[in-house]
Each structure stands twice: as C-alpha cells, then as structure tokens.
PDB file of N, CA and C in Angstrom:
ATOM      1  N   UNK A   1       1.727   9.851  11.920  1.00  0.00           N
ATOM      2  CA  UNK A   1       1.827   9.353  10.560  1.00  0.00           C
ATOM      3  C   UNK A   1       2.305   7.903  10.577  1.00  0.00           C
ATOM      4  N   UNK A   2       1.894   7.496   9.326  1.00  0.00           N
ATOM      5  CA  UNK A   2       2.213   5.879   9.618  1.00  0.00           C
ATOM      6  C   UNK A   2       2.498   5.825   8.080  1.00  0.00           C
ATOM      7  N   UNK A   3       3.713   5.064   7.845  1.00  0.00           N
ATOM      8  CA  UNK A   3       4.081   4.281   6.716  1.00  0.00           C
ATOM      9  C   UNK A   3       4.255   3.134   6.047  1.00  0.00           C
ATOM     10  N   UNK A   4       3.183   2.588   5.066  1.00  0.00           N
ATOM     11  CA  UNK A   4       3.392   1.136   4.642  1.00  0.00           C
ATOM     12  C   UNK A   4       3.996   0.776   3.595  1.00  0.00           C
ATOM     13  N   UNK A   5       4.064  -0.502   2.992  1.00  0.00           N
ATOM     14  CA  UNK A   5       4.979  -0.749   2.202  1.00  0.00           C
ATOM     15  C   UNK A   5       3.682  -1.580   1.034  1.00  0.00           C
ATOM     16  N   UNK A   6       3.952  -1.119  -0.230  1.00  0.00           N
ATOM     17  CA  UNK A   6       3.223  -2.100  -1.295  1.00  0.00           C
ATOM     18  C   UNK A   6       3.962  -2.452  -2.212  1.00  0.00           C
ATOM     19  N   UNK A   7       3.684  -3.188  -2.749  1.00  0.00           N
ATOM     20  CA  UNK A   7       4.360  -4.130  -3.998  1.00  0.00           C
ATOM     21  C   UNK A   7       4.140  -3.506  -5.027  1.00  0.00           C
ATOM     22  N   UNK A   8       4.476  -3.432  -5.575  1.00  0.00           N
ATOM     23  CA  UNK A   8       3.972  -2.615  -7.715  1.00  0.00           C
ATOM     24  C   UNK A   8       4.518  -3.642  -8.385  1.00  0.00           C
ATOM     25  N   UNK A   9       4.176  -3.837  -9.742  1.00  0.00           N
ATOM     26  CA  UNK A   9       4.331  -4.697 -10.911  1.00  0.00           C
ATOM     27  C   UNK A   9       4.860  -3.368 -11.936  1.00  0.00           C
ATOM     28  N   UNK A  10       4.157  -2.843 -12.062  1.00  0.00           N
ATOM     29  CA  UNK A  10       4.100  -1.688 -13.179  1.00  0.00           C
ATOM     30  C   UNK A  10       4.222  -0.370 -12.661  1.00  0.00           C
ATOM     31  N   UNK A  11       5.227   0.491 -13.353  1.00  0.00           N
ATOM     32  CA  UNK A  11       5.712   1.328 -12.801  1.00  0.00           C
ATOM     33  C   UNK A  11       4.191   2.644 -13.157  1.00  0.00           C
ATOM     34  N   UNK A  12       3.770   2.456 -12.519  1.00  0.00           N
ATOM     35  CA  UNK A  12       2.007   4.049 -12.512  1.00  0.00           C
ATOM     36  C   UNK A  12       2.058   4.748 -11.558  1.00  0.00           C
ATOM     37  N   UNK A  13       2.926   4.835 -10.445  1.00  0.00           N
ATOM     38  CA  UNK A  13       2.582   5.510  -9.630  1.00  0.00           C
ATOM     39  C   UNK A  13       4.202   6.068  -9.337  1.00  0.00           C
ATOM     40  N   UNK A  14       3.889   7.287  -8.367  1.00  0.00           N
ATOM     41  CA  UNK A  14       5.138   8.595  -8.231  1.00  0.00           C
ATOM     42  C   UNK A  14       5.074   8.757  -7.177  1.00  0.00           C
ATOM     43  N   UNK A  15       6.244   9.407  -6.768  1.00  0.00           N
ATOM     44  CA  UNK A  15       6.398   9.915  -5.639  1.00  0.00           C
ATOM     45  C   UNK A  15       5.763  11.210  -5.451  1.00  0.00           C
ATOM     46  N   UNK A  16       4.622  11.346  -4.375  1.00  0.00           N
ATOM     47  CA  UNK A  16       3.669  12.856  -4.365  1.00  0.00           C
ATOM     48  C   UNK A  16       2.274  12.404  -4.639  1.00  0.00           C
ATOM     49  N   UNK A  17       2.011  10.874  -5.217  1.00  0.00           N
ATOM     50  CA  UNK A  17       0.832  10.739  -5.775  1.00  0.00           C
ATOM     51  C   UNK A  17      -0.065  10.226  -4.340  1.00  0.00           C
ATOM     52  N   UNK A  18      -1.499  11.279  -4.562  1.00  0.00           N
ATOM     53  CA  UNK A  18      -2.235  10.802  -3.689  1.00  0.00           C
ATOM     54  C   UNK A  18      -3.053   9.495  -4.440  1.00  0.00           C
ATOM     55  N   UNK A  19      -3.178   8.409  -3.496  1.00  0.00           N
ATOM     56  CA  UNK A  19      -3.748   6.311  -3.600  1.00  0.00           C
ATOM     57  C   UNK A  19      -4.991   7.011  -2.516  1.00  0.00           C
ATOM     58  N   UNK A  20      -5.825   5.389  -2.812  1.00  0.00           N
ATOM     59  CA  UNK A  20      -7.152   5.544  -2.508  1.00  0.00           C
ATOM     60  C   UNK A  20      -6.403   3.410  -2.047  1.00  0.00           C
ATOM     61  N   UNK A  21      -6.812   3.239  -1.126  1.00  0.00           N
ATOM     62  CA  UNK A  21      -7.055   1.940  -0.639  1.00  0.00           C
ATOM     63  C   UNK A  21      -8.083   0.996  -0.030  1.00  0.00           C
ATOM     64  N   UNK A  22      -8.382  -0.407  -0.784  1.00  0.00           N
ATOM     65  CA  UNK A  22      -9.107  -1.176  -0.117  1.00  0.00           C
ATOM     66  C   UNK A  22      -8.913  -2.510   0.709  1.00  0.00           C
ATOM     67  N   UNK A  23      -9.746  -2.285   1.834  1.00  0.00           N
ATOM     68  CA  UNK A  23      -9.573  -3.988   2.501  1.00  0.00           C
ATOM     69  C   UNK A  23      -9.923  -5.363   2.051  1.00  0.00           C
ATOM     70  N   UNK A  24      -8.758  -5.924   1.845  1.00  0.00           N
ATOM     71  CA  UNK A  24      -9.521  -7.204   1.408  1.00  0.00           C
ATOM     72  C   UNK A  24      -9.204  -8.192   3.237  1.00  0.00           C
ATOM     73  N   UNK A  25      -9.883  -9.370   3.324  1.00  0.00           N
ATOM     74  CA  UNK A  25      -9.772  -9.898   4.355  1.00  0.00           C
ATOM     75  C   UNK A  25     -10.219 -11.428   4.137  1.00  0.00           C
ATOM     76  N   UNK A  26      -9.012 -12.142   4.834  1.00  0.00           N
ATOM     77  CA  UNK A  26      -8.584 -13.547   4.651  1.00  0.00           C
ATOM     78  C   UNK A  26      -9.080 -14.030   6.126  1.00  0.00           C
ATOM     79  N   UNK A  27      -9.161 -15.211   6.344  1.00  0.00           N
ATOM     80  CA  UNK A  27      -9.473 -15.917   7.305  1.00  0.00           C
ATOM     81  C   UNK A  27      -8.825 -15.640   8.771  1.00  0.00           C
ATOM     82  N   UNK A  28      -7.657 -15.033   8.588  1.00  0.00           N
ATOM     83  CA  UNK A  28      -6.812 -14.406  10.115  1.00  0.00           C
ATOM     84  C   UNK A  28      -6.503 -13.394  10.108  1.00  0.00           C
ATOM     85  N   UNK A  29      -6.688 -12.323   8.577  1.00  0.00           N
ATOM     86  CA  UNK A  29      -5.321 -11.562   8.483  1.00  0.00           C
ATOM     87  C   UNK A  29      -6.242 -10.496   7.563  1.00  0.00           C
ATOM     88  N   UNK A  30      -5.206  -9.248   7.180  1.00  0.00           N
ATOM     89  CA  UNK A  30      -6.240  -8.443   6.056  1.00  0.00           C
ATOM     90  C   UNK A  30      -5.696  -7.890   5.223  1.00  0.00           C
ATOM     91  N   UNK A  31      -5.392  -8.185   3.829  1.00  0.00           N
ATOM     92  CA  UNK A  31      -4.454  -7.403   3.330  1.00  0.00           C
ATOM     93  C   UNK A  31      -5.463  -5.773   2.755  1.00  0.00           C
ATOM     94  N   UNK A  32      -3.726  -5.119   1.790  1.00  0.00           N
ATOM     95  CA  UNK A  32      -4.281  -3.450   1.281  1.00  0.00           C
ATOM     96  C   UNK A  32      -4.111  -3.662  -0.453  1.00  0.00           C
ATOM     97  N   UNK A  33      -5.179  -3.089  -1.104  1.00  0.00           N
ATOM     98  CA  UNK A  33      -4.551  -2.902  -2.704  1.00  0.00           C
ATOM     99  C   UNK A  33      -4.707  -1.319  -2.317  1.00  0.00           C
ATOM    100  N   UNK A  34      -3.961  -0.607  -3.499  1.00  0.00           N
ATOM    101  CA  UNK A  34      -4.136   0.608  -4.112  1.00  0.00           C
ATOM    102  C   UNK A  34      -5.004   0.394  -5.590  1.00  0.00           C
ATOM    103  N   UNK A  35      -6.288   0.889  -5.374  1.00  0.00           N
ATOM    104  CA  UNK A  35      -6.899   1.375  -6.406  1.00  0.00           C
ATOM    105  C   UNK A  35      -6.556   1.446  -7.439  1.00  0.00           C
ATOM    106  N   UNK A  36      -6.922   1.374  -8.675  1.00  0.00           N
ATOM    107  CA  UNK A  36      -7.394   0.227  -9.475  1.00  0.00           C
ATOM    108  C   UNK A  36      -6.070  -0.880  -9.330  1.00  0.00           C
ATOM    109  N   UNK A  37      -6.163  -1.538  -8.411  1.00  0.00           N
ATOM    110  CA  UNK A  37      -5.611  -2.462  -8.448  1.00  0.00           C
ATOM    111  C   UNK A  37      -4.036  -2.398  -9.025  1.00  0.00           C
ATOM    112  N   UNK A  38      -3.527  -1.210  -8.366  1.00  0.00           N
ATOM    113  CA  UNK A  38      -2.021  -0.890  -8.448  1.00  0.00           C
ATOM    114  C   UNK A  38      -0.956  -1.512  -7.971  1.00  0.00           C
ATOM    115  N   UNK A  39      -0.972  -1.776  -6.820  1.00  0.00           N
ATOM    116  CA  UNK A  39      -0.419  -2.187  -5.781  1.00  0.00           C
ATOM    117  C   UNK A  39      -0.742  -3.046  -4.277  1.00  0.00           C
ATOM    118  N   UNK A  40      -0.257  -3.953  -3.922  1.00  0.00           N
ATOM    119  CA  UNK A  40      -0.503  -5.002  -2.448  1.00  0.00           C
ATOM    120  C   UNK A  40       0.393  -4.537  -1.530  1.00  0.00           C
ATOM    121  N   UNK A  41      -0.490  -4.808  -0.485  1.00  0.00           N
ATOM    122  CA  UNK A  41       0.511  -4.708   1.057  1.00  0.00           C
ATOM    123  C   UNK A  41       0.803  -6.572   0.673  1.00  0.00           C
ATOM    124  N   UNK A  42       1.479  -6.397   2.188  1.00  0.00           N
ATOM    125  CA  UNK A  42       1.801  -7.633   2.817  1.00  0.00           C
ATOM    126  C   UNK A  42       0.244  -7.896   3.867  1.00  0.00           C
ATOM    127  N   UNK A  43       0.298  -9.091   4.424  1.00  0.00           N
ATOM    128  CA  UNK A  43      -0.776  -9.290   5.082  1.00  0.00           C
ATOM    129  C   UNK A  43      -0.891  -8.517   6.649  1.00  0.00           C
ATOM    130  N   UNK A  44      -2.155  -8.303   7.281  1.00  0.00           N
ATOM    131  CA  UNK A  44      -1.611  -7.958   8.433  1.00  0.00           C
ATOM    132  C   UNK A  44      -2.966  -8.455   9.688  1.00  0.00           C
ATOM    133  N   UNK A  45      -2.412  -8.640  10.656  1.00  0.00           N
ATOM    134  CA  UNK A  45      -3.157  -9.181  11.716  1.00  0.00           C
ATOM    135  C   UNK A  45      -4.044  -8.099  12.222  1.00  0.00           C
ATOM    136  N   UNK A  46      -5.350  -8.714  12.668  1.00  0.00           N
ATOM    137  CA  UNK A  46      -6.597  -7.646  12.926  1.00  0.00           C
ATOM    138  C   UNK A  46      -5.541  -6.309  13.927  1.00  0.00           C
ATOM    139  N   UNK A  47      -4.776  -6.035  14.924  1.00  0.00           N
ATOM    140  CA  UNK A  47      -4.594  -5.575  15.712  1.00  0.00           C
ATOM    141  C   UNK A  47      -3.481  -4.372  14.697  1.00  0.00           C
ATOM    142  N   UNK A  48      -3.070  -4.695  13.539  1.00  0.00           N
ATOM    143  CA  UNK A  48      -2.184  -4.095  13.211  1.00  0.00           C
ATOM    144  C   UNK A  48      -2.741  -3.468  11.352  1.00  0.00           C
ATOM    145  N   UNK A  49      -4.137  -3.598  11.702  1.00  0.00           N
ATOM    146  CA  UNK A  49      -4.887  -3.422  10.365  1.00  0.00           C
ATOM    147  C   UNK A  49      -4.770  -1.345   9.690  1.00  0.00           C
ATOM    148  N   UNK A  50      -5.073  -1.096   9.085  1.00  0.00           N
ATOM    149  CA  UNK A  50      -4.757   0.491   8.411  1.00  0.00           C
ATOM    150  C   UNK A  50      -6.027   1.003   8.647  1.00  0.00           C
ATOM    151  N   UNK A  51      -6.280   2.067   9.439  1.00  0.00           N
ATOM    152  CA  UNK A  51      -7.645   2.655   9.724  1.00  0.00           C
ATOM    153  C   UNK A  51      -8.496   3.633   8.427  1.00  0.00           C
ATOM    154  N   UNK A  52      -7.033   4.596   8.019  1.00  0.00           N
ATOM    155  CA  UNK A  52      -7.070   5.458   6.813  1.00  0.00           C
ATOM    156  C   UNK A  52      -7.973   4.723   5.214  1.00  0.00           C
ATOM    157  N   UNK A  53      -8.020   5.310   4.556  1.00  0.00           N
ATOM    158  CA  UNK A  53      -8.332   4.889   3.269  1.00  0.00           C
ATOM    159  C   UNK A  53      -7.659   5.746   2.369  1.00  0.00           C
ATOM    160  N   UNK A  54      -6.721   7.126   2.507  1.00  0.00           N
ATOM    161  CA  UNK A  54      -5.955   7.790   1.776  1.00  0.00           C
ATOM    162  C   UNK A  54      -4.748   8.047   2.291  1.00  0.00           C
ATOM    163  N   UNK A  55      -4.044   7.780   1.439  1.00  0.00           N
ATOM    164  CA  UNK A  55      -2.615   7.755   2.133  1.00  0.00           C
ATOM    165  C   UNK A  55      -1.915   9.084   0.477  1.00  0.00           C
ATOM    166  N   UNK A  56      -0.514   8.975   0.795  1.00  0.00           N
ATOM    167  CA  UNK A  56       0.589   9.304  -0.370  1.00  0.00           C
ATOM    168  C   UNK A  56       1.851   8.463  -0.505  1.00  0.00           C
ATOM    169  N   UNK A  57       2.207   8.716  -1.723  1.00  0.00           N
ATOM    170  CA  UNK A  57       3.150   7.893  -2.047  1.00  0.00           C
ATOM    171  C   UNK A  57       4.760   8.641  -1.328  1.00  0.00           C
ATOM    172  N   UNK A  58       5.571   8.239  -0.638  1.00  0.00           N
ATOM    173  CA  UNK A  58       6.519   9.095  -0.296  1.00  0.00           C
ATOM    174  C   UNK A  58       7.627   8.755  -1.146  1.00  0.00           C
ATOM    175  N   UNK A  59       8.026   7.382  -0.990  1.00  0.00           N
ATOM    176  CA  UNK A  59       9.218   6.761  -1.905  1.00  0.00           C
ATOM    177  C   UNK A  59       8.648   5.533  -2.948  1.00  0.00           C
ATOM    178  N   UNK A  60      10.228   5.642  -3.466  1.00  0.00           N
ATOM    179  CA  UNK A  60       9.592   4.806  -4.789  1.00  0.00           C
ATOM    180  C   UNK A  60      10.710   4.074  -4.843  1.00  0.00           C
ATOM    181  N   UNK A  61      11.319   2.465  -5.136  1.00  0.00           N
ATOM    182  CA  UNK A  61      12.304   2.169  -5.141  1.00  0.00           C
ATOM    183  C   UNK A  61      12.183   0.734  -5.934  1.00  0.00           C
ATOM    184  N   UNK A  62      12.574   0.691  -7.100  1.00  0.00           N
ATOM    185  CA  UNK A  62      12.698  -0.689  -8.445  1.00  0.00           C
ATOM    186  C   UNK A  62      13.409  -1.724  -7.364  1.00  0.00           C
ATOM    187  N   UNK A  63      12.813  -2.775  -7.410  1.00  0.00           N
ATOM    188  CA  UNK A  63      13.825  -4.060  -6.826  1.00  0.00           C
ATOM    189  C   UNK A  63      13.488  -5.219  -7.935  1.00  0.00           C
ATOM    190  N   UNK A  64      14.560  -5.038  -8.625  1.00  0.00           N
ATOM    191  CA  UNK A  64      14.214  -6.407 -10.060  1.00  0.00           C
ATOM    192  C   UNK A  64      13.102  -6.126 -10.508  1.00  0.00           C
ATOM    193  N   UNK A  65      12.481  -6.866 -10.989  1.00  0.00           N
ATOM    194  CA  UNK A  65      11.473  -6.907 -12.171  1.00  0.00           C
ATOM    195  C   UNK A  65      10.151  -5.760 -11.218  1.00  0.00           C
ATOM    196  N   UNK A  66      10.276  -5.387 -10.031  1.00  0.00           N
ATOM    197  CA  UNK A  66       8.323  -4.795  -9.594  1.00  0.00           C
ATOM    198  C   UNK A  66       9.499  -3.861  -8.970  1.00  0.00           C
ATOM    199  N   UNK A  67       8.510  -2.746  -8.412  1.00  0.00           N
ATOM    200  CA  UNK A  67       8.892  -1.806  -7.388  1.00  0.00           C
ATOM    201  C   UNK A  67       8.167  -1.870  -5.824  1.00  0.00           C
ATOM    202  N   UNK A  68       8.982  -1.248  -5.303  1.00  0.00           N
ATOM    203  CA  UNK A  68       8.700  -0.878  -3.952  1.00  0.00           C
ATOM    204  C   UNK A  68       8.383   0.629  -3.588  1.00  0.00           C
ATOM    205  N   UNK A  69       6.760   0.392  -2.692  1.00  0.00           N
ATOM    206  CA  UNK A  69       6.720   2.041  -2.167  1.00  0.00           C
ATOM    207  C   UNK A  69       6.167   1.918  -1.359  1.00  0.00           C
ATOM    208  N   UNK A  70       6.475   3.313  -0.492  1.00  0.00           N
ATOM    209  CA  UNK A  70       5.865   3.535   0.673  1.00  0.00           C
ATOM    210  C   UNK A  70       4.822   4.637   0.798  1.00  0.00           C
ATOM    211  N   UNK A  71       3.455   3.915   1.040  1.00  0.00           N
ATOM    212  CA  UNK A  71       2.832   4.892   1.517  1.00  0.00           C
ATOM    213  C   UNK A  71       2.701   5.705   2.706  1.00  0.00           C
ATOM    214  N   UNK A  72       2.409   6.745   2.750  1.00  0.00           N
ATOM    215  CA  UNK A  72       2.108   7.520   3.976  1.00  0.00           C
ATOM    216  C   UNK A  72       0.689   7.719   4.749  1.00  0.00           C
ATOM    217  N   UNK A  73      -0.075   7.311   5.878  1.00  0.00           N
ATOM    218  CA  UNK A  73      -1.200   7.407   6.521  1.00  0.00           C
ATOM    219  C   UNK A  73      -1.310   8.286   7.118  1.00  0.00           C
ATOM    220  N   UNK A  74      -2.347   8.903   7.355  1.00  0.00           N
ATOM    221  CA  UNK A  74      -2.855   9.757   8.926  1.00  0.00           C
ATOM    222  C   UNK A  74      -2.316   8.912  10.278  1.00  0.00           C
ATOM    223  N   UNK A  75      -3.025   7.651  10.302  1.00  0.00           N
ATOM    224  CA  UNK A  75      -3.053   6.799  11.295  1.00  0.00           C
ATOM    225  C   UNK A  75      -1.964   6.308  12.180  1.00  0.00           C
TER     226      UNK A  75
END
C-alpha cells in the first residue's frame, strides 16, 4: 500500500471515500488531481510517479483555510 498526500480547497471529500485520479505532466515532473477536480498532489519525478488510478481517502486534516488528505494506493 502506498499513501499520498493532496491538497483540498473545499471540504467534499471524507474519510472512507473511494477518488478516481488523473495524470497531468509538466516538463520534468507529473503531478495527481482527484476527479472532478477535488484535489492536487505535490509534483513528482518520473521514478516516483503513482501507477494506481483508485485509491481511498484514509485521513482528513483542516490546515487554515484548505485541508489535507491522504490517499491510499494499491501500489
């Protein structure tokens, strides 16, 4: 199992909720949204990219104005 971290603006998503994710990809690097455009990873280098496309939400945690969560992978 593998766990990542996304950004939220708006609180839509729970802890238990199964996300659907897509690749976007920058000139070195590749970031993750959650479907419809819920949530961002941080960027990540080809070698350290997310194989999965369904993950779950495990935690959920407000930091000032957006939240923080972690998804959960197969991978």
């Amino acid at each position: 199992m593998r766990k990542e971290l996304f950004h939220m603006e708006r609180d839509v998503l729970n802890i238990g909720d199964s996300v659907t994710i897509i690749e976007g990809q920058l000139p070195f690097s590749y970031y993750y949204t959650i479907v419809p455009a819920l949530a961002m990873s941080k960027n990540y280098k080809n070698a350290e990219r997310i194989k999965s496309r369904e993950g779950k939400v495990v935690s959920k945690e407000r930091k000032g104005s957006t939240f923080e969560i972690y998804v959960e992978f197969e991978n």
